[in-house]
Protein backbone atom coordinates (compact mmCIF):
# COMPACT_ATOMS: atom_id res chain seq x y z
CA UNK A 1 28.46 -3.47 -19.35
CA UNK A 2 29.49 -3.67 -16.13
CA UNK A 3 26.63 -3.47 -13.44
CA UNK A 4 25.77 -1.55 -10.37
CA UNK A 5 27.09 -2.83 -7.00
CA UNK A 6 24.92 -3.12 -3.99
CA UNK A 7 26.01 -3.05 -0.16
CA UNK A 8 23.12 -4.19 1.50
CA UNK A 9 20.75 -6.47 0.70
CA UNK A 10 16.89 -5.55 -0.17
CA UNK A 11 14.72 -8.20 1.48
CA UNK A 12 12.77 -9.40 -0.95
CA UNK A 13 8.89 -10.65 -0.78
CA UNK A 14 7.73 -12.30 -3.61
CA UNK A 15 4.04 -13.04 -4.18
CA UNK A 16 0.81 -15.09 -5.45
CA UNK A 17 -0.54 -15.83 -8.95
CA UNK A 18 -0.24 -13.38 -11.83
CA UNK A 19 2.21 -10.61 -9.83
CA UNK A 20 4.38 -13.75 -9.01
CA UNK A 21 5.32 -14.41 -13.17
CA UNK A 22 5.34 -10.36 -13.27
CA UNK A 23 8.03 -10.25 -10.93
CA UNK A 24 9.92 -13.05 -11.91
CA UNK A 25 9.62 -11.49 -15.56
CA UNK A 26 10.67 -7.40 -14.02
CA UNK A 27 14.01 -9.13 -12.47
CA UNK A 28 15.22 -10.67 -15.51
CA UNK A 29 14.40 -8.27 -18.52
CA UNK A 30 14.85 -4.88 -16.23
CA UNK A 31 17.31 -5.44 -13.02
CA UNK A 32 19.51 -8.35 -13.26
CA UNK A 33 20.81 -6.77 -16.70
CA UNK A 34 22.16 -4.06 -15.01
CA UNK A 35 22.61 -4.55 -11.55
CA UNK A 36 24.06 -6.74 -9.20
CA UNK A 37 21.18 -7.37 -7.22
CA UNK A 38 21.71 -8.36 -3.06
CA UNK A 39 18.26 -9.63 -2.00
CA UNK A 40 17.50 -11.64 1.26
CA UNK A 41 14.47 -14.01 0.27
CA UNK A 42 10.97 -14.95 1.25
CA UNK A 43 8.62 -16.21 -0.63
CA UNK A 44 5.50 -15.30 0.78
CA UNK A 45 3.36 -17.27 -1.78
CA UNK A 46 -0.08 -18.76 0.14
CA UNK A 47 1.35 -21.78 -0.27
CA UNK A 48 4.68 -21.69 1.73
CA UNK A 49 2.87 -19.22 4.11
CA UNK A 50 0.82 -22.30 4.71
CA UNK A 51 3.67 -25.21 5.04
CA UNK A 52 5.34 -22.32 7.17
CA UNK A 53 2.15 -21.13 9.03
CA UNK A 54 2.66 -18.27 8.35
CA UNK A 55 6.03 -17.75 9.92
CA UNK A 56 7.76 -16.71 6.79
CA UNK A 57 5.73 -13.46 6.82
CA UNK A 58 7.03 -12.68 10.66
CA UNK A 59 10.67 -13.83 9.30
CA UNK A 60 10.48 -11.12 6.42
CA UNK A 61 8.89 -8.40 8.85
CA UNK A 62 11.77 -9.05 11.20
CA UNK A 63 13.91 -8.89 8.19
CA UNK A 64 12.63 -5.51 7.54
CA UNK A 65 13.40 -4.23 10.68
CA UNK A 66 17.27 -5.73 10.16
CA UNK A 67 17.87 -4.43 6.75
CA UNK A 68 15.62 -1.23 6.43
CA UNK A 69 14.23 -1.35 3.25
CA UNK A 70 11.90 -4.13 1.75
CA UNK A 71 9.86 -4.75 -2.23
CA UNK A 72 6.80 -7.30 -1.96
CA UNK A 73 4.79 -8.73 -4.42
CA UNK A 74 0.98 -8.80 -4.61
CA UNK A 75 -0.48 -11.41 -1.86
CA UNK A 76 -3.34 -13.39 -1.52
CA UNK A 77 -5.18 -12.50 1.83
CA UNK A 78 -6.88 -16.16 1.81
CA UNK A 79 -11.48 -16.45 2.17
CA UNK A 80 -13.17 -19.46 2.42
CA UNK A 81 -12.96 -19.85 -1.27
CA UNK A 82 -8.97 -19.91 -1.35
CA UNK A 83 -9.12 -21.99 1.63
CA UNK A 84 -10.57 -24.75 -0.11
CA UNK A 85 -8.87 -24.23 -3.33
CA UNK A 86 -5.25 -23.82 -1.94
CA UNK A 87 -5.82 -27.03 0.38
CA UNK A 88 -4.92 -24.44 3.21
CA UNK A 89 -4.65 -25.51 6.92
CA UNK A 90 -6.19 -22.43 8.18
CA UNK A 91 -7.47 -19.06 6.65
CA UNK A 92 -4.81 -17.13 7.46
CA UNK A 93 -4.60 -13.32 7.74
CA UNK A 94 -3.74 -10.67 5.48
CA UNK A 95 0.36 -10.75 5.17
CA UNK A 96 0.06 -6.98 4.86
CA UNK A 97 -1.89 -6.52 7.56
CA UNK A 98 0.85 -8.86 9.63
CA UNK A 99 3.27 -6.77 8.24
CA UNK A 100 2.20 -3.24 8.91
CA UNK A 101 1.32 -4.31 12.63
CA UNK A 102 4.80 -5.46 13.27
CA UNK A 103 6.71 -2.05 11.36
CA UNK A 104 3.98 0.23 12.36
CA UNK A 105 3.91 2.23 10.04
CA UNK A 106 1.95 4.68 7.59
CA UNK A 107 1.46 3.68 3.72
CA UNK A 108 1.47 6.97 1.76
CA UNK A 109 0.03 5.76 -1.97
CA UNK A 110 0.03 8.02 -4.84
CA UNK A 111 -1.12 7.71 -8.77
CA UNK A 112 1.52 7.54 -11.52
CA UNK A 113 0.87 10.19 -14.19
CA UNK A 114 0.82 9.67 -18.20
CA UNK A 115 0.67 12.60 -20.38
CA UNK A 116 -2.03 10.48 -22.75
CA UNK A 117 -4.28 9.08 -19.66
CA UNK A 118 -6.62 12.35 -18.09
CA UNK A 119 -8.28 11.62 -14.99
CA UNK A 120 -11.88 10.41 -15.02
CA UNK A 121 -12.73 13.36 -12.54
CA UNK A 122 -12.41 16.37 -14.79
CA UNK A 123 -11.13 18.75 -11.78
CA UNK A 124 -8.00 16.86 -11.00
CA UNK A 125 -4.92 18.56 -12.02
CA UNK A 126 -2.84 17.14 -9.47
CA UNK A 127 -2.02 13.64 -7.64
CA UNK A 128 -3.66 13.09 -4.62
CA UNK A 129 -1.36 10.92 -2.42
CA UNK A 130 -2.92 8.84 0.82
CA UNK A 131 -1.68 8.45 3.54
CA UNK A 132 -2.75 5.49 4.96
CA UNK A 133 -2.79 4.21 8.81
CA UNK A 134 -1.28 0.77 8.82
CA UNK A 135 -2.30 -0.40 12.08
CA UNK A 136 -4.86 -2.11 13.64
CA UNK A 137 -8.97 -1.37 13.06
CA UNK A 138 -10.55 -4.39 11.28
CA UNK A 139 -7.60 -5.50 9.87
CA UNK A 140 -6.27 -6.85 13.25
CA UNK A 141 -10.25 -7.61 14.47
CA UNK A 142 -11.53 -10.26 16.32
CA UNK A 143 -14.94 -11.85 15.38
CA UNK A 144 -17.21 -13.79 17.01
CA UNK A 145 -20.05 -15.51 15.16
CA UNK A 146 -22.90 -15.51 17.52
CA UNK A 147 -25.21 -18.32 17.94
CA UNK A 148 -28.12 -17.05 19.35
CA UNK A 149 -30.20 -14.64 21.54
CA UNK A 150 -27.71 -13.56 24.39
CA UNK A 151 -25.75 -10.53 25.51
CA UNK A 152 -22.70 -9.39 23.89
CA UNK A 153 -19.85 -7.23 25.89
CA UNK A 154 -17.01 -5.24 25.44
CA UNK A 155 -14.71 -6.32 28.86
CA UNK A 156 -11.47 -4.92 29.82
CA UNK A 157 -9.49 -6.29 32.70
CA UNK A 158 -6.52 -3.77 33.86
CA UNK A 159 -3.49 -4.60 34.95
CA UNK A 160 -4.07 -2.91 38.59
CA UNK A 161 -7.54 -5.12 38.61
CA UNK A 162 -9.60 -2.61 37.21
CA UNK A 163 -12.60 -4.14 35.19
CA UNK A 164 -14.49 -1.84 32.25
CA UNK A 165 -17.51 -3.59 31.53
CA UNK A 166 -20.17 -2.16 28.35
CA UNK A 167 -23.32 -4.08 26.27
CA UNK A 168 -22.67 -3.86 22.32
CA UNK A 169 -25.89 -5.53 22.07
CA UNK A 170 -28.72 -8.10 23.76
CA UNK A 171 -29.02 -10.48 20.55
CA UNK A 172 -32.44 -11.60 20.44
CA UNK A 173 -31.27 -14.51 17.22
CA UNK A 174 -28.05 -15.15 15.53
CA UNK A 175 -25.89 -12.83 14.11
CA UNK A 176 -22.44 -11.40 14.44
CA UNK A 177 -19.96 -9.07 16.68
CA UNK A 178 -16.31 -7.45 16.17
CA UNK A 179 -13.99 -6.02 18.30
CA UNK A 180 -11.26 -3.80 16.64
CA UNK A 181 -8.32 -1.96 18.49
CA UNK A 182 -6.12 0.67 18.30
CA UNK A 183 -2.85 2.29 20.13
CA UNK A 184 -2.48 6.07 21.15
CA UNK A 185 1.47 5.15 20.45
CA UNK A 186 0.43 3.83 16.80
CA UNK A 187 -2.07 6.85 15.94
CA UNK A 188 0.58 9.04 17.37
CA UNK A 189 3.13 7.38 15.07
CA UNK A 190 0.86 8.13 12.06
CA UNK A 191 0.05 11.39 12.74
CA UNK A 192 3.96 12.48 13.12
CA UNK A 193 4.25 10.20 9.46
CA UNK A 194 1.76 12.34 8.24
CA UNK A 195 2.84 16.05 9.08
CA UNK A 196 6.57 15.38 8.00
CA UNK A 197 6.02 14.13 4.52
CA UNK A 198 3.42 17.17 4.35
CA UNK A 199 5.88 19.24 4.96
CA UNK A 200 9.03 17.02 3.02
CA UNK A 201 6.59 18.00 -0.34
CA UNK A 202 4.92 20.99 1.06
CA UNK A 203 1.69 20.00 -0.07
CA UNK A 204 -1.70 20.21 2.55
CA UNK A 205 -2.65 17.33 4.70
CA UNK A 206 -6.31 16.29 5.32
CA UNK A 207 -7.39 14.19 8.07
CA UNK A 208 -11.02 12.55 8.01
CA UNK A 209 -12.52 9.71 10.19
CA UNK A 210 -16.75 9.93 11.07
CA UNK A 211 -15.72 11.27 15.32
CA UNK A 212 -19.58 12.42 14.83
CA UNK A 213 -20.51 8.33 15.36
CA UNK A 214 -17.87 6.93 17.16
CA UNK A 215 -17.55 9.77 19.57
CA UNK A 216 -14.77 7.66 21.11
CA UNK A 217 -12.48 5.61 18.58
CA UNK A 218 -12.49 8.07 15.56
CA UNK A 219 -12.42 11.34 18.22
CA UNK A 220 -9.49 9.73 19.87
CA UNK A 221 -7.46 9.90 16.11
CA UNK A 222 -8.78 13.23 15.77
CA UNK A 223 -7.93 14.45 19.45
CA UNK A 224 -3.91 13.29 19.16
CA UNK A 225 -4.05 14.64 15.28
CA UNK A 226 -5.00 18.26 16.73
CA UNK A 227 -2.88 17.87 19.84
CA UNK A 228 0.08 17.22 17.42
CA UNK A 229 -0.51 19.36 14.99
CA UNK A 230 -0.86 22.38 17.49
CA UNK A 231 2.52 21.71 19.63
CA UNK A 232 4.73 20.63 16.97
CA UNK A 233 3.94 21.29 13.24
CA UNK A 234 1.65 24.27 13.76
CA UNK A 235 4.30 27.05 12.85
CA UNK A 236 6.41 24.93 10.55
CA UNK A 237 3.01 24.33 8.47
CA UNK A 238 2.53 28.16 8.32
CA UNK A 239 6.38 28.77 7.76
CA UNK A 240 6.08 26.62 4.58
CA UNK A 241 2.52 28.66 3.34
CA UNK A 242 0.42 24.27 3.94
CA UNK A 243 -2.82 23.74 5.49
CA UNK A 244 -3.50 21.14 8.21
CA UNK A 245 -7.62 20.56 8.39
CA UNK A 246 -9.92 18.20 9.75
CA UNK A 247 -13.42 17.12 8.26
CA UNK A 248 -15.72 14.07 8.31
CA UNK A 249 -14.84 11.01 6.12
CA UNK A 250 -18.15 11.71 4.06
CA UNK A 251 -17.31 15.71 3.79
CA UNK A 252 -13.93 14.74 2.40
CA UNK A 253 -14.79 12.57 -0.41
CA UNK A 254 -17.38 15.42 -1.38
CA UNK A 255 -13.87 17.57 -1.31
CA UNK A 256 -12.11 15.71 -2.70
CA UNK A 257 -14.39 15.11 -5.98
CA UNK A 258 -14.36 18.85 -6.35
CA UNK A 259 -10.50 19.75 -5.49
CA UNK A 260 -7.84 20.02 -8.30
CA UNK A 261 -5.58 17.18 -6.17
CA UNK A 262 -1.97 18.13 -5.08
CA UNK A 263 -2.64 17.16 -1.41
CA UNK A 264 -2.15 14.37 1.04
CA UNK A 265 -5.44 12.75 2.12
CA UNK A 266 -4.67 11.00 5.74
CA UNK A 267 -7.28 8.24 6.32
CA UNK A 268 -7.91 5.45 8.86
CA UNK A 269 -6.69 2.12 7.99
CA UNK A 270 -10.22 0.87 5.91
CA UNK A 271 -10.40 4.41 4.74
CA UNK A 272 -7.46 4.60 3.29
CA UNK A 273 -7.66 0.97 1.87
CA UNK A 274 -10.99 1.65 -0.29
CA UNK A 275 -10.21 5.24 -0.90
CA UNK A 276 -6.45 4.48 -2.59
CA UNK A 277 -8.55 2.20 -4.91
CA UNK A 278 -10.97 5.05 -6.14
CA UNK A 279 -7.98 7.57 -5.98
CA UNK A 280 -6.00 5.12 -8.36
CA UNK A 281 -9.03 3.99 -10.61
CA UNK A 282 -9.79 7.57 -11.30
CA UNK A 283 -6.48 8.95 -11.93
CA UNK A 284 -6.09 5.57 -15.05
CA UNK A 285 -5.30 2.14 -13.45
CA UNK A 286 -5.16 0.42 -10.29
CA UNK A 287 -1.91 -0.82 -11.23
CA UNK A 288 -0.73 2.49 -11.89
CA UNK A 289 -0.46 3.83 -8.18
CA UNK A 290 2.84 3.94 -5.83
CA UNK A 291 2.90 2.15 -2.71
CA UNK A 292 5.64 2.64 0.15
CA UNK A 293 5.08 1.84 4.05
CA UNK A 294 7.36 4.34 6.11
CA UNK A 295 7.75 2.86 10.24
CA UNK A 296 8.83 5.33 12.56
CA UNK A 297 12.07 4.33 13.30
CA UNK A 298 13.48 4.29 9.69
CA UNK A 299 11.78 1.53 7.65
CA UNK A 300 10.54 1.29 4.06
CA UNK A 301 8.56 -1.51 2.10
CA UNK A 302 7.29 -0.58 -1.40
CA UNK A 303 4.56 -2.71 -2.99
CA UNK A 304 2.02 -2.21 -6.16
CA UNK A 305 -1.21 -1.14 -4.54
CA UNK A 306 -3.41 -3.64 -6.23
CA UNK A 307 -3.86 -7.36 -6.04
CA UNK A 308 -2.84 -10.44 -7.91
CA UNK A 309 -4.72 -10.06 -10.81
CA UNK A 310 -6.35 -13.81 -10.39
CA UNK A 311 -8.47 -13.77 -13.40
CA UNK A 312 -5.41 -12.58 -15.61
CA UNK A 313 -3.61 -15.71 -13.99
CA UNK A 314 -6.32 -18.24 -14.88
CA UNK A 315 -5.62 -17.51 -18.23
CA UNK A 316 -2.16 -17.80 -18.06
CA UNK A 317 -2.58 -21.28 -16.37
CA UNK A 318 -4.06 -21.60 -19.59
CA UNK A 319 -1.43 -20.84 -21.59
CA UNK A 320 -3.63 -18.00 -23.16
CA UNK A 321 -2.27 -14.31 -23.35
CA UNK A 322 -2.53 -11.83 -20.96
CA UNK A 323 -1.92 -7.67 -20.86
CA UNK A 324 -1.31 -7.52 -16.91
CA UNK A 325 0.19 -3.89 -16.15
CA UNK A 326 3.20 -4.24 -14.11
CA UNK A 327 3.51 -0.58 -13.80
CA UNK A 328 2.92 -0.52 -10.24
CA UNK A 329 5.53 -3.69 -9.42
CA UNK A 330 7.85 -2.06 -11.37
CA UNK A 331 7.85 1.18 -9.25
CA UNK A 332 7.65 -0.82 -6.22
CA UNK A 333 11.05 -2.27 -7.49
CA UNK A 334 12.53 1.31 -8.61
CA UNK A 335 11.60 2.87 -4.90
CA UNK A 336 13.03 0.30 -2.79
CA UNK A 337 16.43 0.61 -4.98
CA UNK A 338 16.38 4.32 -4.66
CA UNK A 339 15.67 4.01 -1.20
CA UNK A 340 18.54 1.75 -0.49
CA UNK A 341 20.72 3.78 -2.34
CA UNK A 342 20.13 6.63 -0.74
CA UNK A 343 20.72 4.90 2.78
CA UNK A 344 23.53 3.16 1.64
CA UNK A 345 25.30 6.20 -0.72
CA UNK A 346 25.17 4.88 -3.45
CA UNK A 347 23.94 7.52 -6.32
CA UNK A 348 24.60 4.91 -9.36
CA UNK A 349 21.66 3.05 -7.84
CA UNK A 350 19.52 5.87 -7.20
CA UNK A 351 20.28 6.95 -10.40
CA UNK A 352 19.36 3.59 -12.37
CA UNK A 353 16.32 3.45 -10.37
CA UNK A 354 15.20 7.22 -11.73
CA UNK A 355 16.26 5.96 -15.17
CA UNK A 356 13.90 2.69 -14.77
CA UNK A 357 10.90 5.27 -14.02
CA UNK A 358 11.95 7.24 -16.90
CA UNK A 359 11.89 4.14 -19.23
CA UNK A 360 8.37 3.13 -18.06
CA UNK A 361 6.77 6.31 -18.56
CA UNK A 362 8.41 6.95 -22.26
CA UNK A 363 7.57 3.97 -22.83
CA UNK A 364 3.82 4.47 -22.41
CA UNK A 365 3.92 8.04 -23.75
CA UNK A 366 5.19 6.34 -26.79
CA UNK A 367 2.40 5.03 -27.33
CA UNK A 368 3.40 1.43 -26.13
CA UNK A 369 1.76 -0.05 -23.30
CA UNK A 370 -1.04 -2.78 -21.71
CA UNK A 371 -4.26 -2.95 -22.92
CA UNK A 372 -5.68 -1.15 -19.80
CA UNK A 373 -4.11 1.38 -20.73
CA UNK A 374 -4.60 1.95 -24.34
CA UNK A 375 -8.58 1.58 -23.41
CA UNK A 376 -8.20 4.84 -21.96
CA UNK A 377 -5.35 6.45 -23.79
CA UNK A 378 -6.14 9.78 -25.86
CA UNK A 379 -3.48 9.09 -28.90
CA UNK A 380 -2.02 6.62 -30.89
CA UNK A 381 -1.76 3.54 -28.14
CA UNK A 382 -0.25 -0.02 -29.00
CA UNK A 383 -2.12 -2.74 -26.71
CA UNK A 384 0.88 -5.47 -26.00
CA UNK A 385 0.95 -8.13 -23.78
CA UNK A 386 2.88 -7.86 -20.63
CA UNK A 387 6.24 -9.66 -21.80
CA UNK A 388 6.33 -7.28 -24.73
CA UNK A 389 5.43 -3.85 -22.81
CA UNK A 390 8.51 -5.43 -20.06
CA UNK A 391 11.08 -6.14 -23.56
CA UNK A 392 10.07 -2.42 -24.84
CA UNK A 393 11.16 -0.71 -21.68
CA UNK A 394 14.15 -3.03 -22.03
CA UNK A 395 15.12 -1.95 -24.92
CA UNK A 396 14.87 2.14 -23.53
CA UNK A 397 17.02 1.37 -20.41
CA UNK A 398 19.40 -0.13 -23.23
């Protein structure tokens, strides 16, 4: 069988711990069979980040930008604990977060379906998809841990000479202090992201932060959300019979509980980290959500939504079995070979990556899958491990 040729490469970001055999495992039973894969490669494991310091994950960032379409594996954002486990020279920060900062860009995430898996919220009908901000907020903080009684400030020096001085707080003991950021350019970036996929899959857009506590940070996302949404997507948004509304983070989840789904939820960069995890938990499986980061100037990096399954990796350092779902890798893979299809004009790839989806999802509503699934599966379900569920969707694409 002859396989599908590529023109431009896909960079490549390959991962930590269990994701890392996953993806090794996807290439060879479900790509390299059947096409002839162009990748430009990093290996953003923790520990080459470390021998690199963390350069490789600016090098595949930058690579991004070059190529225009990225897949990444599952990271580990190193704590104290991986510090001293990985031998690491520093506890370095998240790679996505690193990432996102440098394509600024918005991460739309939305639950894959199974006919045999119903949602654990009985209203849903629908997928909810979130649309995530991918810059800044605590994810690019800085943190100060604070010795003792003193005064802590918020200082801003302008270019012109102009000094902006405020309190946080007078610290009578120890304790702690943050200072996040954000960019009118980046929130305006996100808020465009946001109304033009609403309107690519004409579903409504919702847009919640908590402006009724920080009457300055959160109302400054919701003043440039209105102000956009009022001069340039007002009259498309009626044109196309879509809503555009604002509420409070805590009205929206209350919504949100009580909706039938079909709608894009638009969150804050924590928001939409947490809330993607509910979203996904209730809809089946963590690993059973899609992942892509869109930039506004053209760039696309799919990745699974969860993490890198550490305790199923432990086991496998064991040599014991494991059932990790590689569901979500495996669409990370399919998207980013769409996508670069579709840039590139290439509909045998597009078409092989539709064809991939299709194999994973008969698969499963065959009644083959992981054991996460079959926990929750309302039929006949066959718990595999993950080299078996990866060799039956083989065999479909076959």
């Amino acid at each position: 069988m002859s396989k599908i040729q590529m023109k431009t490469p896909l960079v490549e970001m390959d991962g930590d711990e269990m994701t890392r055999v996953l993806w090794k495992d996807i290439k060879d039973l479900l790509i390299l069979p059947f096409v002839d894969l162009k990748t430009e490669y990093y290996d953003l494991g923790l520990k080459y980040r470390d021998e690199t310091e963390d350069q490789v994950t600016i090098d595949s960032a930058n690579a991004t930008l070059k190529y225009g379409v990225a897949v990444k594996c599952a990271t580990i954002t190193p704590n104290a604990q991986r510090v001293e486990e990985y031998h690491l020279k520093q506890m370095w920060k998240s790679p996505n977060g690193t990432i996102r900062a440098m394509l600024d860009g918005t991460v739309f995430r939305a639950p894959i379906l199974v006919k045999g898996v119903r949602p654990t919220v009985r209203t849903w009908e629908a997928p909810i998809t979130i649309a995530r901000h991918a810059y800044g907020d605590v994810y690019k903080n800085t943190e100060v841990r604070i010795p003792g009684a003193g005064k802590a400030e918020i200082v801003f020096t302008g270019a012109d000479g102009q000094e902006i001085r405020q309190t946080i707080f007078d610290f009578q003991g120890p304790g702690v202090v943050q200072g996040i950021h954000n960019l009118d350019a980046s929130i305006t970036s996100f808020a465009h992201a946001c109304f033009q996929y609403a309107l690519s899959v004409k579903q409504d857009l919702w847009f919640s932060t908590k402006d009724t506590i920080s009457k300055t940070y959160d109302h400054r996302f919701k003043d440039i959300f209105a102000e956009i949404y009022e001069s340039d997507y007002k009259a498309a948004f009626e044109q196309a019979g879509i809503e555009y509304f604002y509420t409070l983070i805590d009205d929206a989840v209350a919504r949100v509980v009580r909706s039938k789904g079909g709608f894009i939820w638009a969150c804050k960069n924590y928001d939409g980290d947490v809330m993607s995890d509910m979203i996904a938990t209730a809809f089946g499986s963590l690993a059973m959500m899609t992942s892509v980061l869109v930039s506004p100037t053209g760039q696309f990096e799919y990745e699974a939504a969860h993490g890198t399954v550490t305790r199923h990796y432990y086991r496998y350092l064991k040599g014991e079995e494991t059932s990790t779902n590689p569901v979500a890798t495996i669409f990370a893979w399919s998207g980013a070979l769409r996508k670069r299809g579709e840039l590139d004009g290439l509909p045998e790839l597009q078409d092989f990556a539709d064809r991939l989806e299709k194999a994973t999802l008969d698969t499963i509503n065959g009644g083959i899958m992981t054991k996460d699934l079959a926990l929750l599966y309302e039929g006949e379900a066959q718990g595999v491990n993950s080299r078996q569920f990866l060799e039956a969707i083989a065999e479909k694409l076959k």
